[in-house]
N, C-alpha and C. Protein backbone atom coordinates (compact mmCIF):
# COMPACT_ATOMS: atom_id res chain seq x y z
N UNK A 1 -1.30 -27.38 14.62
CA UNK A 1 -2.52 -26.65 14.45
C UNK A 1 -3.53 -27.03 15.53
N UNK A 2 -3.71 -27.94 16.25
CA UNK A 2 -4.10 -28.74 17.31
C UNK A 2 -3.97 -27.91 18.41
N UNK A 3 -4.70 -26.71 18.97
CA UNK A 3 -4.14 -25.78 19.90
C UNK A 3 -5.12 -26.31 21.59
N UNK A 4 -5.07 -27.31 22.43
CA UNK A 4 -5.68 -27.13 23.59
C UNK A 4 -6.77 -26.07 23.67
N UNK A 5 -7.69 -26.39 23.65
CA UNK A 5 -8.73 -24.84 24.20
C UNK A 5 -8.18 -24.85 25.79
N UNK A 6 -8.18 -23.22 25.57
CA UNK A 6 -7.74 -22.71 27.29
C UNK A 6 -6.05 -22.38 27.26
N UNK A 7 -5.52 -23.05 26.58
CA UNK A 7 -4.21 -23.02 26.80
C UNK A 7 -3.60 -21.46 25.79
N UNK A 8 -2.80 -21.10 26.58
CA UNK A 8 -1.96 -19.38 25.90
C UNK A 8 -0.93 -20.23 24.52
N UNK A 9 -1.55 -19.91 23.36
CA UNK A 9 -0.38 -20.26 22.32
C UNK A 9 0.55 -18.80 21.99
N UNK A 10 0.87 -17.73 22.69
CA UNK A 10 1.51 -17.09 22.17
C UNK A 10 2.85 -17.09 22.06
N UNK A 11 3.31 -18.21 22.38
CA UNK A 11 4.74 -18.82 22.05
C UNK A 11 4.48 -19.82 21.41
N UNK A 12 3.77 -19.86 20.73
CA UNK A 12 3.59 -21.24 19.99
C UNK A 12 3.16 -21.22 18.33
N UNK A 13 4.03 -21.18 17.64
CA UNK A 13 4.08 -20.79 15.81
C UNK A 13 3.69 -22.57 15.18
N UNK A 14 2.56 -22.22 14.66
CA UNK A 14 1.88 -23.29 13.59
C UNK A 14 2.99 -23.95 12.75
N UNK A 15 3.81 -23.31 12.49
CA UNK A 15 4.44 -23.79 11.46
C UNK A 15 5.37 -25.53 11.83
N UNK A 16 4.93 -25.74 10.70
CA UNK A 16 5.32 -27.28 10.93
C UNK A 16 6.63 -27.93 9.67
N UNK A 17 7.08 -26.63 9.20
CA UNK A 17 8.42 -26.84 8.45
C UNK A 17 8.47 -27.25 6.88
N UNK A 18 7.49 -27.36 6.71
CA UNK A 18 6.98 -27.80 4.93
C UNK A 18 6.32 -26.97 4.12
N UNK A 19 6.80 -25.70 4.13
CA UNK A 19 6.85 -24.02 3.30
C UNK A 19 6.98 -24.51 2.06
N UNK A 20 6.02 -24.45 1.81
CA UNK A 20 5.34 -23.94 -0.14
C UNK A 20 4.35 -23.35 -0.41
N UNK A 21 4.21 -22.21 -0.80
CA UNK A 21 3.18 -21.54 -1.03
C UNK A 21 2.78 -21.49 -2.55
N UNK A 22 1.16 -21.44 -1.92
CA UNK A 22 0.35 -21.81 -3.43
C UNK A 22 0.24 -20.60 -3.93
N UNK A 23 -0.41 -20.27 -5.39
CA UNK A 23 -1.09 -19.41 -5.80
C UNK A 23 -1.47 -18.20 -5.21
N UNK A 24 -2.24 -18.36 -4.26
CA UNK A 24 -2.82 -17.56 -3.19
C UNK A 24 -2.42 -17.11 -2.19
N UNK A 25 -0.79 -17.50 -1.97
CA UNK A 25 -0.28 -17.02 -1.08
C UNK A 25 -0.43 -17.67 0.16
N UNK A 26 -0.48 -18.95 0.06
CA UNK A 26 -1.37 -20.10 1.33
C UNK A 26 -0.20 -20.87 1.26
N UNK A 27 0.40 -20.73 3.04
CA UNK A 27 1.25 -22.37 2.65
C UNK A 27 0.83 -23.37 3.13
N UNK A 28 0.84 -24.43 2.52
CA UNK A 28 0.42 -25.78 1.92
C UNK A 28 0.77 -26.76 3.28
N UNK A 29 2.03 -26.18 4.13
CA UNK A 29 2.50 -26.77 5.41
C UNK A 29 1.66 -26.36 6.36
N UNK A 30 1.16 -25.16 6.78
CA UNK A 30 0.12 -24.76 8.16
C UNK A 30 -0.96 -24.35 7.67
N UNK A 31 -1.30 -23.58 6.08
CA UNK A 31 -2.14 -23.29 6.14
C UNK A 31 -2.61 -21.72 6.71
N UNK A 32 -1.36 -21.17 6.44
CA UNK A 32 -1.81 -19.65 6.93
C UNK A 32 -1.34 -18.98 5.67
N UNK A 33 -1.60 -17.67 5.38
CA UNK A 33 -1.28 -16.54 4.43
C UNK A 33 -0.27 -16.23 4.64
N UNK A 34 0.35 -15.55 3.65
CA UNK A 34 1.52 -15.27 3.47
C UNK A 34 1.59 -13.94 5.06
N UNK A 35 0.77 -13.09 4.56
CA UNK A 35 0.44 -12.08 5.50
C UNK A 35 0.42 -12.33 7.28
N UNK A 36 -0.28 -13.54 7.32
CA UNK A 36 -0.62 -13.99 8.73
C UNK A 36 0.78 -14.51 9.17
N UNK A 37 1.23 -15.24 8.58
CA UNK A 37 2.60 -15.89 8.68
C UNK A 37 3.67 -14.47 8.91
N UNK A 38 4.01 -13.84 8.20
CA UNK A 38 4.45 -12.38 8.99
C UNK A 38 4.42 -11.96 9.95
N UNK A 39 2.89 -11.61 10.17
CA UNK A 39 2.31 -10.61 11.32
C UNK A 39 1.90 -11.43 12.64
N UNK A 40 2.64 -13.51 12.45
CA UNK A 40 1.90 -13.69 13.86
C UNK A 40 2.70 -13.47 15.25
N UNK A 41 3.47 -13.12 15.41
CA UNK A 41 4.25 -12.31 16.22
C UNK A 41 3.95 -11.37 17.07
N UNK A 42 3.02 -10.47 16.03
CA UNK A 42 2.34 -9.66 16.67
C UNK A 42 0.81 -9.74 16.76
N UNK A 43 0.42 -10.61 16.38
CA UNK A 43 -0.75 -11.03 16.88
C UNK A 43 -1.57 -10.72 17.90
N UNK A 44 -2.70 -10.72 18.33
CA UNK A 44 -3.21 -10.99 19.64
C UNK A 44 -3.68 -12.15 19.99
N UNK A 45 -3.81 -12.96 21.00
CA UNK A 45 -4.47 -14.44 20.74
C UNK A 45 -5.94 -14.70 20.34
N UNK A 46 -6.24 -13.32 20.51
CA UNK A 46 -7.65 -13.38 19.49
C UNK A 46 -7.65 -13.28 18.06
N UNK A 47 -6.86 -12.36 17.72
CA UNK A 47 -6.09 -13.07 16.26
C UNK A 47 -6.00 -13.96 15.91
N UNK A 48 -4.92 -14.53 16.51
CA UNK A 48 -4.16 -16.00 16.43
C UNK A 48 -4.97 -17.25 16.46
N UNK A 49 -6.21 -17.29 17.18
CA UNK A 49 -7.46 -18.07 17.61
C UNK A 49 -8.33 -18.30 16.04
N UNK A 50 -8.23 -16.85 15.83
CA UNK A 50 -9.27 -16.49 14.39
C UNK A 50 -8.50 -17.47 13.23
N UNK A 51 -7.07 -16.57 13.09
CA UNK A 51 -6.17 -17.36 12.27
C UNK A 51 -6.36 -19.07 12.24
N UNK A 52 -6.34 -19.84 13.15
CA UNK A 52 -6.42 -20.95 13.66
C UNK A 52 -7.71 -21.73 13.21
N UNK A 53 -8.84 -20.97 13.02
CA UNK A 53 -9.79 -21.39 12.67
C UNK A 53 -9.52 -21.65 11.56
N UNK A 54 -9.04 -20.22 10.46
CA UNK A 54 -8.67 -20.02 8.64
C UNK A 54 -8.07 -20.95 8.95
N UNK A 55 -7.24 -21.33 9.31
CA UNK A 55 -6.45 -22.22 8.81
C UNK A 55 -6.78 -23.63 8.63
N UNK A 56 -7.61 -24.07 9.68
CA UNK A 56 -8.67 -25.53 9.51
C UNK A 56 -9.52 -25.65 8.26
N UNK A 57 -10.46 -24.10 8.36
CA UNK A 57 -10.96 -24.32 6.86
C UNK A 57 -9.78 -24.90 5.58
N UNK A 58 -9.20 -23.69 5.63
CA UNK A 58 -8.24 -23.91 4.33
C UNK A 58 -7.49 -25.36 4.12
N UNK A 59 -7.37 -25.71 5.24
CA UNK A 59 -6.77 -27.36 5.66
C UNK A 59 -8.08 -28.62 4.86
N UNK A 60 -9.45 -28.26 5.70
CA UNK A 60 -10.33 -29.11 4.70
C UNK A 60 -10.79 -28.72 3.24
N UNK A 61 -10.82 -27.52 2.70
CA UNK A 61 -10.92 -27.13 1.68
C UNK A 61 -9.80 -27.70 0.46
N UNK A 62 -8.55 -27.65 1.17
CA UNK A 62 -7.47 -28.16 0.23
C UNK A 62 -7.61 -29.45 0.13
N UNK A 63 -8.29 -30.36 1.43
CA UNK A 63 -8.10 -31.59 1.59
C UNK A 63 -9.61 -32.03 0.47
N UNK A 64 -10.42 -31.34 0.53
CA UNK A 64 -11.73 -32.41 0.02
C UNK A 64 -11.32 -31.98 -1.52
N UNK A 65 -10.79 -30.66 -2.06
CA UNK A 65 -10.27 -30.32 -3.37
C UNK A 65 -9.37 -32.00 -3.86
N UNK A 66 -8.60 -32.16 -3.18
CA UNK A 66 -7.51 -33.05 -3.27
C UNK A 66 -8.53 -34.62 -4.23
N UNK A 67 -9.47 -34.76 -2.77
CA UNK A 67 -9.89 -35.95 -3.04
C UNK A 67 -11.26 -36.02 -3.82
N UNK A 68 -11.46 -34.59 -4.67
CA UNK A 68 -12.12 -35.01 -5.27
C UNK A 68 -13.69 -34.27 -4.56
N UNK A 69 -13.84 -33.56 -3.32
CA UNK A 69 -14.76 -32.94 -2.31
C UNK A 69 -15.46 -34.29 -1.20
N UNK A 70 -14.18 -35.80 -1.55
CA UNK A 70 -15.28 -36.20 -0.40
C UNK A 70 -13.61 -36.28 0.61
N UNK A 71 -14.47 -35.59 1.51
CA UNK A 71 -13.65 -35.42 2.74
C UNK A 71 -14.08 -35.68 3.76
């Protein structure tokens, strides 16, 4: 999830191999939607950039949930 600013990730898939999806359709391994996870292929890297952001939120959101909100 760590993407270089500047650098082209369009060969480069978040996924980090630990697929479980929650409730919401969020997996728990990158942190993208079920939907995004589909469609990043076709993405644009302005997409993919946007996505990248969701996905940090959803990363601290799950994380401060976890511990209770201190994160």
């Amino acid at each position: 999830m760590n993407m270089p600013s500047g650098q082209n990730n369009s060969h480069v898939i978040p996924c980090i191999r630990n697929c479980c999806l929650d409730q919401q359709d969020i997996c728990l391994g990158c942190f993208r939607h079920l939907d995004e996870i589909l469609a990043w292929r076709v993405m644009s890297e302005a997409e993919q950039q946007a996505c990248y952001t969701k996905m940090r939120q959803r990363k601290c959101a799950h994380l401060a949930k976890l511990s209770g909100g201190a994160v």
